[in-house]
Protein backbone atom coordinates (compact mmCIF):
# COMPACT_ATOMS: atom_id res chain seq x y z
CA UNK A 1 -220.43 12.97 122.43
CA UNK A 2 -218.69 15.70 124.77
CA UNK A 3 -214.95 15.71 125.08
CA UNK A 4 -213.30 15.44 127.82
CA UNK A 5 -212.41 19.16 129.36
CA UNK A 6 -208.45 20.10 130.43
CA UNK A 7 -208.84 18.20 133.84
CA UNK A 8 -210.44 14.85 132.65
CA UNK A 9 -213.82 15.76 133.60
CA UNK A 10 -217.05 14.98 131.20
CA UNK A 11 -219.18 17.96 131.11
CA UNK A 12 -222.84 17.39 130.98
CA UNK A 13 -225.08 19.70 128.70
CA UNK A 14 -228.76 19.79 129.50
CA UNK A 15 -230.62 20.31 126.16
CA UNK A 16 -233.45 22.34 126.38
CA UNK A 17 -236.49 22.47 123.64
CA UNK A 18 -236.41 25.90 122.21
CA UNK A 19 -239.84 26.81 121.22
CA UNK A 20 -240.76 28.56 117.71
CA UNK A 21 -238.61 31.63 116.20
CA UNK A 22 -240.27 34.99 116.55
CA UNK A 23 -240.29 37.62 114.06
CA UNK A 24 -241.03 41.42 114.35
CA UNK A 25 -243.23 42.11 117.08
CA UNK A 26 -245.56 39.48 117.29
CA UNK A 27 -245.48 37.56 120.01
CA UNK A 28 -244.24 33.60 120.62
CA UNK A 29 -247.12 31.81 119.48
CA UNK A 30 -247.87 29.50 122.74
CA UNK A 31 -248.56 31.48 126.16
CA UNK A 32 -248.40 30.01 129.61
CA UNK A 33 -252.07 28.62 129.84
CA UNK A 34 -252.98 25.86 132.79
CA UNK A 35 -251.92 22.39 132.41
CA UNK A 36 -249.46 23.71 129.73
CA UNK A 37 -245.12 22.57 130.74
CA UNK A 38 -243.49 25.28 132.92
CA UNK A 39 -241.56 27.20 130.85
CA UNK A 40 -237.63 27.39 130.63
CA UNK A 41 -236.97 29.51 133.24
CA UNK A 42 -238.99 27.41 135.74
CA UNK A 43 -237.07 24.07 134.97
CA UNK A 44 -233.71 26.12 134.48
CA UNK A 45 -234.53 26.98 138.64
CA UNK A 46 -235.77 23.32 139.22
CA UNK A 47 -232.51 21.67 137.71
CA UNK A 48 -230.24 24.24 139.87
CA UNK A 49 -232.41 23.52 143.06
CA UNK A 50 -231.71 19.72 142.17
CA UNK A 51 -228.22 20.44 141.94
CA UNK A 52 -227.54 22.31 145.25
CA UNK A 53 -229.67 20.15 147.24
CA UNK A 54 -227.32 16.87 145.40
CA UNK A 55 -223.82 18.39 146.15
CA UNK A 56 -225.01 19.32 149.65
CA UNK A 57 -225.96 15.64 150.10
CA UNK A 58 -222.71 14.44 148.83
CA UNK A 59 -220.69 16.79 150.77
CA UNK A 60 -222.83 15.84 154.00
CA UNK A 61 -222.68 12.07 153.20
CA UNK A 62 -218.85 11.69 152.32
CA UNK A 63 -218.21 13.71 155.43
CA UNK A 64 -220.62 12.90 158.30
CA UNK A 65 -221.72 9.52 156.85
CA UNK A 66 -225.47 8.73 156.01
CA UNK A 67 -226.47 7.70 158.85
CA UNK A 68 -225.33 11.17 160.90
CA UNK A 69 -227.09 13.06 158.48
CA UNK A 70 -230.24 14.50 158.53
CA UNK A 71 -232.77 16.21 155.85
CA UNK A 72 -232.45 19.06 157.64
CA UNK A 73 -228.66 19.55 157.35
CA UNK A 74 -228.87 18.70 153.91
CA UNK A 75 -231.54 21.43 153.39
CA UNK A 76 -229.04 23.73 155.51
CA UNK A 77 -226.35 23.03 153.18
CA UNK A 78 -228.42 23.78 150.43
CA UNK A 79 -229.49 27.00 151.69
CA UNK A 80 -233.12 25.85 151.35
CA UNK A 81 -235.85 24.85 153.80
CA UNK A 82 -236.40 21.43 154.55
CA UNK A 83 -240.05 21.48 153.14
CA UNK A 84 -238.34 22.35 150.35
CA UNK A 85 -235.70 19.15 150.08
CA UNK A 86 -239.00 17.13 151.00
CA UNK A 87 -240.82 18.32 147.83
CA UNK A 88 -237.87 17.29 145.49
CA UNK A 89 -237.24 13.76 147.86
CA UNK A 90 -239.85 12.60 150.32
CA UNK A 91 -237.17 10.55 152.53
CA UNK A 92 -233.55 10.69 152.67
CA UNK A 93 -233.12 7.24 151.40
CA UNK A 94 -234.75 8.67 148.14
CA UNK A 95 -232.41 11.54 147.97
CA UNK A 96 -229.11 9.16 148.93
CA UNK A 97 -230.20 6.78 146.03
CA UNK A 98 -230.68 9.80 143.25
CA UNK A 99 -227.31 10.04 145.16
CA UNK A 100 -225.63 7.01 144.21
CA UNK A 101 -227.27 7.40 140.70
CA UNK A 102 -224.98 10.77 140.45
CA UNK A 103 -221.96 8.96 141.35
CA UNK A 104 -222.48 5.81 139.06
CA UNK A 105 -222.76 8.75 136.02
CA UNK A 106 -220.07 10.48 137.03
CA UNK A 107 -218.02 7.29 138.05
CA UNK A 108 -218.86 4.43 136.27
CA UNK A 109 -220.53 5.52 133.14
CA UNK A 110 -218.04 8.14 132.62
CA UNK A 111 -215.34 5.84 132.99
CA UNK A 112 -216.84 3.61 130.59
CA UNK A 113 -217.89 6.19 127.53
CA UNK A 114 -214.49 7.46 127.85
CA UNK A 115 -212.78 4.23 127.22
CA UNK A 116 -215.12 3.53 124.08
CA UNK A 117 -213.94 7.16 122.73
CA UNK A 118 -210.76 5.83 122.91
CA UNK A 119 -210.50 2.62 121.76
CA UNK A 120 -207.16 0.67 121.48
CA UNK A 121 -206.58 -2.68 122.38
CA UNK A 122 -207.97 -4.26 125.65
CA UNK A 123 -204.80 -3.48 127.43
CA UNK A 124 -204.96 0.54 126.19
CA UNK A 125 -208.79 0.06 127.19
CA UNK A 126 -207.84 -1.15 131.25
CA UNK A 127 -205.36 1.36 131.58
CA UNK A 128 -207.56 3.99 130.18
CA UNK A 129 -210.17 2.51 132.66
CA UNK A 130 -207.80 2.83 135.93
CA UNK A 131 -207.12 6.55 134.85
CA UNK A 132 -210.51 7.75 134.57
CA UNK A 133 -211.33 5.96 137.63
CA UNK A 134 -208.41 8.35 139.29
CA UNK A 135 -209.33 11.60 137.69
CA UNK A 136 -212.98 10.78 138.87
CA UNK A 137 -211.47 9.84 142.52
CA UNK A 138 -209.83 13.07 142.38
CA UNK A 139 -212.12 15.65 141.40
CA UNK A 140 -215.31 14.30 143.33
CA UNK A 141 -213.43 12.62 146.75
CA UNK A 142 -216.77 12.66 148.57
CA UNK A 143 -218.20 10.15 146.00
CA UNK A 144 -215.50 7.88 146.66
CA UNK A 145 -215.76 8.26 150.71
CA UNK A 146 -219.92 7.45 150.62
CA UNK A 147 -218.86 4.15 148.06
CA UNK A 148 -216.89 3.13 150.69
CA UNK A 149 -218.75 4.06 153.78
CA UNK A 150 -222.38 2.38 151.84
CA UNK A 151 -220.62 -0.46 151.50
CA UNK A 152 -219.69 -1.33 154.56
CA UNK A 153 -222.89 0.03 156.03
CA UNK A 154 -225.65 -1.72 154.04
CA UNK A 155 -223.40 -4.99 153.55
CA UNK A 156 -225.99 -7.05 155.42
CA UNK A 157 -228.73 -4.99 155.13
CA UNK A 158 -231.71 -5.73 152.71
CA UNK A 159 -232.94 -2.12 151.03
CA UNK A 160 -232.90 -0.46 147.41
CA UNK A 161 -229.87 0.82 149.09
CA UNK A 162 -227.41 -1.77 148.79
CA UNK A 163 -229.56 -3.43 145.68
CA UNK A 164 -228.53 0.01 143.42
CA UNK A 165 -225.02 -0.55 144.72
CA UNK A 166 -224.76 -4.34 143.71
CA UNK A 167 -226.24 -2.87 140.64
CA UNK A 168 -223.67 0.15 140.01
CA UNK A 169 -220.56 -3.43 140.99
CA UNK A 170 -222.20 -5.68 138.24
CA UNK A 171 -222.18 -2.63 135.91
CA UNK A 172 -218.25 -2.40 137.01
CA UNK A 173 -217.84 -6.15 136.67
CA UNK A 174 -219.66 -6.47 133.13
CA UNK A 175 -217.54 -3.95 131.83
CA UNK A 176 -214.11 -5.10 132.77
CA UNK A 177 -215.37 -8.67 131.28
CA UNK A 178 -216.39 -7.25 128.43
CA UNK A 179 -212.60 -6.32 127.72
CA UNK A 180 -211.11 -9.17 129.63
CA UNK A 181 -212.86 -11.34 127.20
CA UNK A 182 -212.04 -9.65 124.12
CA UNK A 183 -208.24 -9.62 125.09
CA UNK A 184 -208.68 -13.33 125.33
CA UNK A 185 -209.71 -13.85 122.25
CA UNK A 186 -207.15 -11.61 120.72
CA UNK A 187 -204.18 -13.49 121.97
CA UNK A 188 -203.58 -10.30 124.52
CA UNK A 189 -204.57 -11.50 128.06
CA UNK A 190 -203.73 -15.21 129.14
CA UNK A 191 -207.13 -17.65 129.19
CA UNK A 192 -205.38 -19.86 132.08
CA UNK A 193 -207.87 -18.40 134.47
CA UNK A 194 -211.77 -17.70 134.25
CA UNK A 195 -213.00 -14.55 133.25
CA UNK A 196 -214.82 -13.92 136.66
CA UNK A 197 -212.34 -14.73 138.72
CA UNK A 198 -209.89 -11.84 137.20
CA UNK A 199 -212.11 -9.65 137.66
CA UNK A 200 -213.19 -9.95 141.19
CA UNK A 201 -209.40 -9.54 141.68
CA UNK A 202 -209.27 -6.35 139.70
CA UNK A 203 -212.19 -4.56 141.54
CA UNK A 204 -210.57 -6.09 145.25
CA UNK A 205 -207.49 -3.98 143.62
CA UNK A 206 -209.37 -1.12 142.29
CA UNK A 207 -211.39 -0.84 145.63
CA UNK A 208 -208.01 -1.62 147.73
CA UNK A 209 -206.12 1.30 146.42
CA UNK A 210 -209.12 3.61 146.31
CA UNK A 211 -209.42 3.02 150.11
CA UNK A 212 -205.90 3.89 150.44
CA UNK A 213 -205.87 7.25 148.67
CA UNK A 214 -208.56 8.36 150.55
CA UNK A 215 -206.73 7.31 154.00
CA UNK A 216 -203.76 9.28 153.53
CA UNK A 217 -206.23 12.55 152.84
CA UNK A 218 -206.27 12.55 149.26
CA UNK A 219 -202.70 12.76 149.21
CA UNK A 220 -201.63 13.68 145.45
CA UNK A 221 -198.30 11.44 145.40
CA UNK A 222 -199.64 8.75 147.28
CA UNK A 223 -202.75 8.67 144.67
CA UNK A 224 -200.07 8.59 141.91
CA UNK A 225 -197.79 5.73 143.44
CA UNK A 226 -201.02 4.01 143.56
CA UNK A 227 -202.38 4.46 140.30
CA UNK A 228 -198.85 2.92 139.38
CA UNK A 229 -199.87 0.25 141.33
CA UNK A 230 -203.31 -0.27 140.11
CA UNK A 231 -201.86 -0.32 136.58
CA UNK A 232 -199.58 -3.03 137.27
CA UNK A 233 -202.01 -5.32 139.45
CA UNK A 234 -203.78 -5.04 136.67
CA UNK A 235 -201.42 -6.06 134.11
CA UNK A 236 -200.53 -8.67 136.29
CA UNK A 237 -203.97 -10.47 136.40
CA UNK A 238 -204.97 -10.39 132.95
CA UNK A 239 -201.28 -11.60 131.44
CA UNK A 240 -201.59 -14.56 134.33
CA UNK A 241 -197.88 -13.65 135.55
């Protein structure tokens, strides 16, 4: 499992299948023959092309808003050609939910393997959740401004849109139960109120002080007075004070 690097972030390795060891001067023993898997190279350039066409979405998104975007900005961004962003996403509701996808790994999934490398009790286990929520709000802002502005946006609106992020919130929510629950039957967190209940109170805090940050511009002290606050909300709902 990758460490975390010096500023919080999870680095992702892509593993790539190394083919047979040469020896001498004979040559690899498979050869590029039709129907055979592109080599390295080509899915080394596919991956990048991914990539670039991704963080010009994001930038696009968090900035403009979905809606105000087009395929061809994107592809702009991207320094491609839109036929090009079509053949890797065929709409731009595709590409905004491989979107969304990118922010849950980056967000919520890195949130939560980083809290199971630690370990600790269920109170060391929230706090280490609020922090890597913050590191993540800092270092990819965008992501946090398109979770804000698709929630809002496709709130009444039936698509795989706001289904994948009800999906990435449940994710959220069974997590925080998870530990919730296991405080309780520690003896750590009070069991006066139901499980569910704290923890729609946690995310309205967690989504309430994420909002914030972002208003003031990413403001560094403001995003630490509030991860102060966060921490103690927090506190406060689970110990029922």
């Amino acid at each position: 499992m990758p460490a975390a690097n010096r500023n919080g972030a999870i680095p992702v390795n892509v593993s790539v299948a190394r083919g047979p060891k040469t020896s001498g001067n004979k040559k690899p023993a498979t050869q590029r023959v039709a129907g055979q898997a592109a080599p390295e190279k080509a899915i080394s350039k596919r991956e990048q092309s991914l990539a670039r066409i991704l963080d010009a979405a994001v930038r696009l998104f968090g900035t403009k808003g979905y809606w105000n975007s087009t395929l061809e900005e994107v592809a702009a961004v991207a320094g491609f050609t839109k036929g090009a962003v079509y053949y890797h996403f065929k709409s731009k509701e595709r590409l905004l939910l491989k979107v969304l996808e990118t922010i849950e790994a980056r967000s919520i999934d890195a949130s939560i393997m980083g809290v199971r490398r630690r370990g600790g009790s269920p109170s060391q286990q929230l706090e280490a959740f609020v922090k890597h929520q913050t590191q993540w709000a800092a270092l990819h802002p965008e992501d946090l401004a398109i979770m804000i502005l698709m929630s809002v946006e496709v709130s009444r609106m039936k698509s795989k849109i706001r289904s994948q992020m009800f999906r990435i919130y449940r994710k959220l929510g069974g997590f925080l139960e998870t530990i919730i629950d296991a405080g309780k039957s520690a003896g750590e967190f009070s069991t006066q109120q139901n499980t569910k209940d704290i923890v729609l109170y946690l995310e309205a805090v967690h989504d309430g002080n994420m909002l914030l940050w972002y208003r003031s511009g990413n403001d560094p002290e403001i995003g630490r007075k509030l991860t102060r606050a966060t921490l103690k909300g927090f506190a406060h709902a689970v110990q029922g004070s």
